[in-house]
N, C-alpha and C. Protein backbone atom coordinates (compact mmCIF):
# COMPACT_ATOMS: atom_id res chain seq x y z
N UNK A 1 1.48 -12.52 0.95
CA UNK A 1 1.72 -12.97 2.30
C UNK A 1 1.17 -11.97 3.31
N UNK A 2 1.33 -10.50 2.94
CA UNK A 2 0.98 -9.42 3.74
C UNK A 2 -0.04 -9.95 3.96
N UNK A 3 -1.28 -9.85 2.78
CA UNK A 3 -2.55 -10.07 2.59
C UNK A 3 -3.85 -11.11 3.32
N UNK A 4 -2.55 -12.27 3.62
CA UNK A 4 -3.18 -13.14 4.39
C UNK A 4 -2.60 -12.78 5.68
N UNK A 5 -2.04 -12.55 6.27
CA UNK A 5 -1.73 -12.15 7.39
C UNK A 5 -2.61 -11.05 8.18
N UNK A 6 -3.03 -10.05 7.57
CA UNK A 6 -3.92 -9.11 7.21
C UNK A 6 -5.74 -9.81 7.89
N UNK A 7 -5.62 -10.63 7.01
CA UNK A 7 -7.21 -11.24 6.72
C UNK A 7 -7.27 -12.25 8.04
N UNK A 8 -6.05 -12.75 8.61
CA UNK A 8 -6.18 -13.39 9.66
C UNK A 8 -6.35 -13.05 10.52
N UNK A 9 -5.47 -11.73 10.96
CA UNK A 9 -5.67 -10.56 12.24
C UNK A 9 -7.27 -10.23 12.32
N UNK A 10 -7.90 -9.72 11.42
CA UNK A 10 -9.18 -9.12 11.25
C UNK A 10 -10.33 -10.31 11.53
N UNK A 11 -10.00 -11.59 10.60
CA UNK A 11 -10.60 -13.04 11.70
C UNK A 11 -10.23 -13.16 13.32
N UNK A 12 -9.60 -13.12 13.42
CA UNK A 12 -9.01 -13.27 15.23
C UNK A 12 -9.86 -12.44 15.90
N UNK A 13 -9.67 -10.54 15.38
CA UNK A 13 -10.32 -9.99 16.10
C UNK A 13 -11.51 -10.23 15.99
N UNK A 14 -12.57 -9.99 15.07
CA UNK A 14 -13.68 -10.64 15.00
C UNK A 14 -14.40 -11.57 15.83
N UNK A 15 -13.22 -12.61 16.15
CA UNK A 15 -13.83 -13.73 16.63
C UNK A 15 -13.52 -13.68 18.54
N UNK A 16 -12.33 -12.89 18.61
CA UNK A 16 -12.26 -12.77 20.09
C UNK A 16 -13.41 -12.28 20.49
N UNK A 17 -13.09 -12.35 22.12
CA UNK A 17 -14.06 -11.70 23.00
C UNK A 17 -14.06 -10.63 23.56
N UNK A 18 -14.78 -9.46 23.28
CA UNK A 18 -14.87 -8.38 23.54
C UNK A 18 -14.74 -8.16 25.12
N UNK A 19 -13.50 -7.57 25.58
CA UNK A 19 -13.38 -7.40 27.57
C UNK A 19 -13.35 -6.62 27.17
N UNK A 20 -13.29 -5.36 26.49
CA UNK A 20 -13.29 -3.55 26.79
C UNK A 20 -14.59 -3.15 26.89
N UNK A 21 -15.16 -3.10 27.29
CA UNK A 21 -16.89 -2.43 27.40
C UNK A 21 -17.47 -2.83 26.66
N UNK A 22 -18.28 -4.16 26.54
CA UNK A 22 -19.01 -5.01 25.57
C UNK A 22 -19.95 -4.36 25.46
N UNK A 23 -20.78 -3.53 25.87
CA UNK A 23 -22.16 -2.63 25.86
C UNK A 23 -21.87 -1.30 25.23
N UNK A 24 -20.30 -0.53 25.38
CA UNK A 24 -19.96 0.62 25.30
C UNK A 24 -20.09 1.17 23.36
N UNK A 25 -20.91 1.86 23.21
CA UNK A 25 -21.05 1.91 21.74
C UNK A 25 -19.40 2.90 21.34
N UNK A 26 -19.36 3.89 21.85
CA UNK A 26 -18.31 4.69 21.71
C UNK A 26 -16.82 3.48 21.48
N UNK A 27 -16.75 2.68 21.89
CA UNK A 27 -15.82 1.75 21.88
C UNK A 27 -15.43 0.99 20.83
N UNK A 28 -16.18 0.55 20.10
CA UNK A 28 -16.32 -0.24 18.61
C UNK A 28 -15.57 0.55 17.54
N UNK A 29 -15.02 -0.36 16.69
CA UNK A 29 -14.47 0.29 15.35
C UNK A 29 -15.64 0.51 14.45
N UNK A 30 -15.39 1.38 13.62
CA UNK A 30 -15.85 1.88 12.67
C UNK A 30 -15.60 1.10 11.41
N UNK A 31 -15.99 0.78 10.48
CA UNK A 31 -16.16 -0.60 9.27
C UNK A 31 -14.95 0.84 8.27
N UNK A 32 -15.29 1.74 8.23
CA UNK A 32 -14.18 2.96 7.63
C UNK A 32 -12.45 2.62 7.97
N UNK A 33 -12.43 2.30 9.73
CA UNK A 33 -11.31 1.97 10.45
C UNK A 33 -10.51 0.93 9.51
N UNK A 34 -11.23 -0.11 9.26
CA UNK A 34 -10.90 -1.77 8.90
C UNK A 34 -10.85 -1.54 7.42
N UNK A 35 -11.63 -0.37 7.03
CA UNK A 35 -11.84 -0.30 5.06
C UNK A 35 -10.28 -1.16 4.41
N UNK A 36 -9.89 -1.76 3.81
CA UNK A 36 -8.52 -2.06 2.98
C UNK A 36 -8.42 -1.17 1.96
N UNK A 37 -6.89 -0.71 1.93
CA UNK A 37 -6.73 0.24 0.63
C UNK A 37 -6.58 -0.63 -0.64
N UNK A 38 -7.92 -0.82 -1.15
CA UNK A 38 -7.76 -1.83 -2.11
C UNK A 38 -7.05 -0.88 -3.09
N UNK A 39 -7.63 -0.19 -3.85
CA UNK A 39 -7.03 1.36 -5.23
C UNK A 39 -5.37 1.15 -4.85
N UNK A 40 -4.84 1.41 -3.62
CA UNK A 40 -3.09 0.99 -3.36
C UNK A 40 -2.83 -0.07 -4.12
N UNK A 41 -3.40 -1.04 -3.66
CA UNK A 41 -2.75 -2.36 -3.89
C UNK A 41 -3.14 -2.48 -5.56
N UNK A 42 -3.86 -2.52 -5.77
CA UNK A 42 -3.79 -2.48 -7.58
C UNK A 42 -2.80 -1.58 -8.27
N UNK A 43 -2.94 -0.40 -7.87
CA UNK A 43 -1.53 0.55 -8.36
C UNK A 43 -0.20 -0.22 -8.26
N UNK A 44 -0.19 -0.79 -7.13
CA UNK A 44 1.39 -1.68 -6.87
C UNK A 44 1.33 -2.38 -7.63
N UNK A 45 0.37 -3.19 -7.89
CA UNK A 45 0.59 -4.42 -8.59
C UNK A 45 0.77 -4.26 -10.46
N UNK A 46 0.33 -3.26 -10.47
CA UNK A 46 0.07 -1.90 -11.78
C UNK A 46 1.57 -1.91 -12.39
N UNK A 47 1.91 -1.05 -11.10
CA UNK A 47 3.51 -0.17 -11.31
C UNK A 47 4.35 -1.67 -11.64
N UNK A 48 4.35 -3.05 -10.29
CA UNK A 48 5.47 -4.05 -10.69
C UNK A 48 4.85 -4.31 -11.80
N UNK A 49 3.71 -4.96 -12.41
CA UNK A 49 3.80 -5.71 -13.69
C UNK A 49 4.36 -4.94 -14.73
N UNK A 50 3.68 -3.03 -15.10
CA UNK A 50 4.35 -2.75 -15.96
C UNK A 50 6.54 -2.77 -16.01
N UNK A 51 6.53 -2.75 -14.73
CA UNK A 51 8.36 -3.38 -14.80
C UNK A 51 8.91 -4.50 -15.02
N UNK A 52 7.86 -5.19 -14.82
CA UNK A 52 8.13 -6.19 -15.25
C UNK A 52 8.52 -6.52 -16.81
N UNK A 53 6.91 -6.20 -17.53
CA UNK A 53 7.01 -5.66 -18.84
C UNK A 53 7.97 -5.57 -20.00
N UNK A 54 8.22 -4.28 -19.16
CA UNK A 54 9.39 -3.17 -19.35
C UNK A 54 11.03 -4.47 -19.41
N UNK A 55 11.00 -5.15 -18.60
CA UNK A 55 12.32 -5.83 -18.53
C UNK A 55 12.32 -7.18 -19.86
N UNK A 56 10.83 -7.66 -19.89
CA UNK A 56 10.79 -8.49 -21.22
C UNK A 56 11.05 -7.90 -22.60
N UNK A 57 10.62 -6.65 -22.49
CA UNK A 57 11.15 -5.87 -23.32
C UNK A 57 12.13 -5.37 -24.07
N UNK A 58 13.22 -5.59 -22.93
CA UNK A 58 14.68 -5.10 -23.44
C UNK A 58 15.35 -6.52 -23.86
N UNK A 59 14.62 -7.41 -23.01
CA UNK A 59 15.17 -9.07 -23.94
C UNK A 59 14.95 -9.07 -24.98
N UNK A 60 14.03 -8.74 -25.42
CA UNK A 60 13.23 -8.99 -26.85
C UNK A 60 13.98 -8.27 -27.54
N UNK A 61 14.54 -6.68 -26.67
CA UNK A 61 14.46 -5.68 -28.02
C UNK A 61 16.15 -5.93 -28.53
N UNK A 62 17.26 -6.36 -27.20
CA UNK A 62 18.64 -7.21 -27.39
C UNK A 62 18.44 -7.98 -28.41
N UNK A 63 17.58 -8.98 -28.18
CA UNK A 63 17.92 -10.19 -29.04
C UNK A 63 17.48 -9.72 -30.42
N UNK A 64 16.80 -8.87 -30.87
CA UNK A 64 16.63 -8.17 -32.20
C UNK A 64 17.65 -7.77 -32.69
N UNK A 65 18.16 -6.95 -31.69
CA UNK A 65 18.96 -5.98 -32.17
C UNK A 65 20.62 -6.86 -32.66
N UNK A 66 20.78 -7.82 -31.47
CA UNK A 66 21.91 -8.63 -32.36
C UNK A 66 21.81 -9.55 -33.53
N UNK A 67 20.26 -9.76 -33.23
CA UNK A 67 20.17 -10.70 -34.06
C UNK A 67 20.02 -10.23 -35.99
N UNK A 68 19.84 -8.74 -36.01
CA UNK A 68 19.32 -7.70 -37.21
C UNK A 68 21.07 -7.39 -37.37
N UNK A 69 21.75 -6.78 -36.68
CA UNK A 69 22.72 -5.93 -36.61
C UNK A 69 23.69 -6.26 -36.81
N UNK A 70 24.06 -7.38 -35.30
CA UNK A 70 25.18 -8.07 -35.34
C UNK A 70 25.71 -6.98 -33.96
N UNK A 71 26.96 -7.22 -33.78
CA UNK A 71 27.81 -6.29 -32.89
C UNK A 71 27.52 -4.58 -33.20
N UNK A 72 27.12 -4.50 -34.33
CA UNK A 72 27.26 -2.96 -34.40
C UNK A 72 25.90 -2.28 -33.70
N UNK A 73 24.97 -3.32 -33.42
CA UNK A 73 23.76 -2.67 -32.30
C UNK A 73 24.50 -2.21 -30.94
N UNK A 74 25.21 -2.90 -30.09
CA UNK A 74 25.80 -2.81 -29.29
C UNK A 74 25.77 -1.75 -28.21
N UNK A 75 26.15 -0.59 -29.04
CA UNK A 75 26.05 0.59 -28.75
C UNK A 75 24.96 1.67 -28.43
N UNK A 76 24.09 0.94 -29.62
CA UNK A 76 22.80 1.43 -29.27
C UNK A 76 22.03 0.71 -28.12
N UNK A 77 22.14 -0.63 -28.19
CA UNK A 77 21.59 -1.82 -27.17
C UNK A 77 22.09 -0.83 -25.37
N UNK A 78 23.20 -0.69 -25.59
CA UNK A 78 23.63 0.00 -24.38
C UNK A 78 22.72 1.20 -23.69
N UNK A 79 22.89 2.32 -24.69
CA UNK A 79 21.59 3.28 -24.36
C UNK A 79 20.42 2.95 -23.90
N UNK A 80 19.88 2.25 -25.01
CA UNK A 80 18.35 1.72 -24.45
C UNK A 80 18.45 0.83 -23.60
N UNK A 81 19.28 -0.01 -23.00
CA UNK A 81 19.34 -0.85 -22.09
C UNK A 81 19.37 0.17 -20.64
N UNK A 82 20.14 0.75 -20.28
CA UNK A 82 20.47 1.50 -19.36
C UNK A 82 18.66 2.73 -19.29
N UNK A 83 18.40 2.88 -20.23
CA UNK A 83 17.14 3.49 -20.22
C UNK A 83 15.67 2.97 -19.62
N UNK A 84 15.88 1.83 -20.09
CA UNK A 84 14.65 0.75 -19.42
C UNK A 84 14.64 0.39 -18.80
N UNK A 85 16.00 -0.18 -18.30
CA UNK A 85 16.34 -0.30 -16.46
C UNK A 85 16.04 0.21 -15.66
N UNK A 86 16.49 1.96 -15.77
CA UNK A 86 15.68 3.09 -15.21
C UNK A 86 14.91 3.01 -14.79
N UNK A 87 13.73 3.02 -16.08
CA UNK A 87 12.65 2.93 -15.93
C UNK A 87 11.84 2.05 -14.94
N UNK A 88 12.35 1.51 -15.54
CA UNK A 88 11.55 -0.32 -14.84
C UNK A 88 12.21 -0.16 -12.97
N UNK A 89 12.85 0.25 -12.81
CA UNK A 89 13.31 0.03 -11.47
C UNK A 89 12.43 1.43 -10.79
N UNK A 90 12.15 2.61 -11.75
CA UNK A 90 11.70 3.58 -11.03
C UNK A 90 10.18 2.96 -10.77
N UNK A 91 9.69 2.53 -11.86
CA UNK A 91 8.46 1.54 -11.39
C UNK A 91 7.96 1.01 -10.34
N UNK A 92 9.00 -0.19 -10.01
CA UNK A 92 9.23 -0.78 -9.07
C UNK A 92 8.99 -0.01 -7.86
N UNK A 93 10.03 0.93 -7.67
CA UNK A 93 10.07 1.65 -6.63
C UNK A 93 8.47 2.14 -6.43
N UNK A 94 8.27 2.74 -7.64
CA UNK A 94 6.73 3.52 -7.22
C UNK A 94 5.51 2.53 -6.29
N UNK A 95 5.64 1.02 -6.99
CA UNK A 95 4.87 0.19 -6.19
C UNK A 95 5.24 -0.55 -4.97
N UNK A 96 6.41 0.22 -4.62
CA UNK A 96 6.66 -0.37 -3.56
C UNK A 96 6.50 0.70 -2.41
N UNK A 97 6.47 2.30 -3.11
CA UNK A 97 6.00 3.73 -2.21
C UNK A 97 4.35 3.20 -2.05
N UNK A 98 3.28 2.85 -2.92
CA UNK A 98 2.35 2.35 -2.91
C UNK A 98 1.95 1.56 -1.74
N UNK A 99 2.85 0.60 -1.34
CA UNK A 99 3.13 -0.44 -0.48
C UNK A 99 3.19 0.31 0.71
N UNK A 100 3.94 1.27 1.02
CA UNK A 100 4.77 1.75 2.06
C UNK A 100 3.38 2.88 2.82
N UNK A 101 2.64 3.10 1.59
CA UNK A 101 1.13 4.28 1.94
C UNK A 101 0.20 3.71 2.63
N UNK A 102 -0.23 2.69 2.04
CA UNK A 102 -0.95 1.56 3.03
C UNK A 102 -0.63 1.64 4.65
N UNK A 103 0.90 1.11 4.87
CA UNK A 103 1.76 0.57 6.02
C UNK A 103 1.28 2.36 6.69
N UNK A 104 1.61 3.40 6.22
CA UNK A 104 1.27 4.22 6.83
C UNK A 104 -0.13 4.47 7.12
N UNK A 105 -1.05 4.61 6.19
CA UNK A 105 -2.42 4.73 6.15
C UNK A 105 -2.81 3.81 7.86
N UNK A 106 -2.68 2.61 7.96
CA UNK A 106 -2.92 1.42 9.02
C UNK A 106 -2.17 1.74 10.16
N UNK A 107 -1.23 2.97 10.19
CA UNK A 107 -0.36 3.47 11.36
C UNK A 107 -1.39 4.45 12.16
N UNK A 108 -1.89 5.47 10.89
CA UNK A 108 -2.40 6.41 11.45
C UNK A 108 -3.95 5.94 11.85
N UNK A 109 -4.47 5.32 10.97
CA UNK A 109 -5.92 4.91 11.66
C UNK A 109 -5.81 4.16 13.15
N UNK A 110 -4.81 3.39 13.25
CA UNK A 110 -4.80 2.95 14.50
C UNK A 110 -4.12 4.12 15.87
N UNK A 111 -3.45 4.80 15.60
CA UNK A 111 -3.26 6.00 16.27
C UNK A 111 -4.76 6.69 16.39
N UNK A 112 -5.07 7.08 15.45
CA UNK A 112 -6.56 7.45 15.92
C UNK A 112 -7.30 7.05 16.91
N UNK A 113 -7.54 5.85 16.51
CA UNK A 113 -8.38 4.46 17.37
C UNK A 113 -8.10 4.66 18.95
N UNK A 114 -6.32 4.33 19.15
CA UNK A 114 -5.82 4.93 20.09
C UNK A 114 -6.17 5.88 20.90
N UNK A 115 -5.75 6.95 20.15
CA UNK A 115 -6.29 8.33 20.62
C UNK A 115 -7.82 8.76 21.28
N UNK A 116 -8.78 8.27 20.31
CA UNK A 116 -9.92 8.38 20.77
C UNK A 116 -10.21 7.51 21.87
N UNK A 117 -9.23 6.29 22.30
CA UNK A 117 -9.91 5.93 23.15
C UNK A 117 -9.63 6.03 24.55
N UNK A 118 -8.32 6.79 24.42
CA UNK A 118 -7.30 7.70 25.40
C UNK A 118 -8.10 8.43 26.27
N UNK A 119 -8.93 9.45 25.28
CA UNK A 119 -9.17 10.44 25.49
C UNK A 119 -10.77 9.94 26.28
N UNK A 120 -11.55 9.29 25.55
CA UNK A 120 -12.87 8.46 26.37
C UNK A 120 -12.22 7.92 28.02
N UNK A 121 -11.28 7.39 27.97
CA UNK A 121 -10.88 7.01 29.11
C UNK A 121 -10.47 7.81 30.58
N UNK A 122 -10.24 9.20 30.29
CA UNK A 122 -9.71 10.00 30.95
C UNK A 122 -10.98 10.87 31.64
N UNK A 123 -10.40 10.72 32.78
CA UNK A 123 -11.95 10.85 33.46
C UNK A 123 -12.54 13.07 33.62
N UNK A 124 -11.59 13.79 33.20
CA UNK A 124 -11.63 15.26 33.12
C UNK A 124 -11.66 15.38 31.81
N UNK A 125 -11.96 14.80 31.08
CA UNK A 125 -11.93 15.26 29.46
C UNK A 125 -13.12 15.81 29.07
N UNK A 126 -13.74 16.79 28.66
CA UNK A 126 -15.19 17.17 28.29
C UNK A 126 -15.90 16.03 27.24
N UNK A 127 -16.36 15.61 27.48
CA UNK A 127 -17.92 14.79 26.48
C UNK A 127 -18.64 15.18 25.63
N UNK A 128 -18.43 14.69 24.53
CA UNK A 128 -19.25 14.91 23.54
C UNK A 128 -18.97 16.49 22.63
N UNK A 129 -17.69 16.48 22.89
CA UNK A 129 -17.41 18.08 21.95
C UNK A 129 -16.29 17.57 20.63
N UNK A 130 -16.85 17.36 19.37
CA UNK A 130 -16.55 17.59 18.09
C UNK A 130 -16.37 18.81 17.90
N UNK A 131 -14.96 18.28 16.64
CA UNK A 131 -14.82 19.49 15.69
C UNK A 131 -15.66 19.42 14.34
N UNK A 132 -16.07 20.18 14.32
CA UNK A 132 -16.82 19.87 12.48
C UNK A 132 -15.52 20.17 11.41
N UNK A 133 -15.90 18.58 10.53
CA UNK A 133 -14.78 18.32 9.83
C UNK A 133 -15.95 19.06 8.13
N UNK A 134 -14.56 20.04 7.48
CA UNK A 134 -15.76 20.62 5.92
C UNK A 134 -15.68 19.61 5.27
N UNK A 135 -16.57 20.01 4.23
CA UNK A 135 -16.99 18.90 2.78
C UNK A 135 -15.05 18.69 2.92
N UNK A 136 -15.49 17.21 1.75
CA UNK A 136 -14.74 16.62 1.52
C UNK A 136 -14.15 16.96 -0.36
């Protein structure tokens, strides 16, 4: 849902009409600005499926275990149950910090955007003075 929501904003803008300085090159986004954290979104989707996984897992590994054992798995079923849950929920969580990097990543580029164009706007600001950013 994010995703299309996402892809619609970036159509809209696209398609509006440029009123901020249609000539002004300094003004335009950068294709870097708009990049999508695609590598995020696969990790998320990474982290939920393996929890997912992880939760078919403990069905499978229950229904073995009563089905081999009887009641006397029980005990053990408990341990490993409570173990994979864990797991699987710490998962979860991870692709949902994944989620949350993005939401930030799209905070700060647009603060940038912002910023730089703050600063173009302000009529005492010196012109044309960069910092040199080192290798990467």
């Amino acid at each position: 849902m994010t995703g299309d929501f996402a892809a619609a904003a970036q159509d809209e803008h696209r398609n509006a009409p440029h009123r901020d300085h249609p000539g002004d090159p300094t003004m335009s986004v950068r294709a870097d600005d708009l990049e999508p954290y695609v590598g995020l979104r696969y990790l998320s989707k990474l982290f939920k499926l393996m929890a997912i996984i992880l939760l078919l897992l403990l069905v499978a590994e229950i229904i073995t275990g009563l089905v081999a054992q009887g009641s006397a798995a029980i005990p053990t079923l408990l341990a490993e149950t409570s173990r994979l849950v864990v797991l699987a929920g710490l998962l979860w969580g991870s692709g949902d910090l994944a989620i949350l990097l993005i939401d930030m990543g799209h905070d700060v580029r647009a603060g940038r955007i912002l910023l730089g164009r703050l600063q173009l706007h302000q009529g005492d600001a010196p012109k044309k003075e960069f910092v040199e950013r080192g290798p990467r």
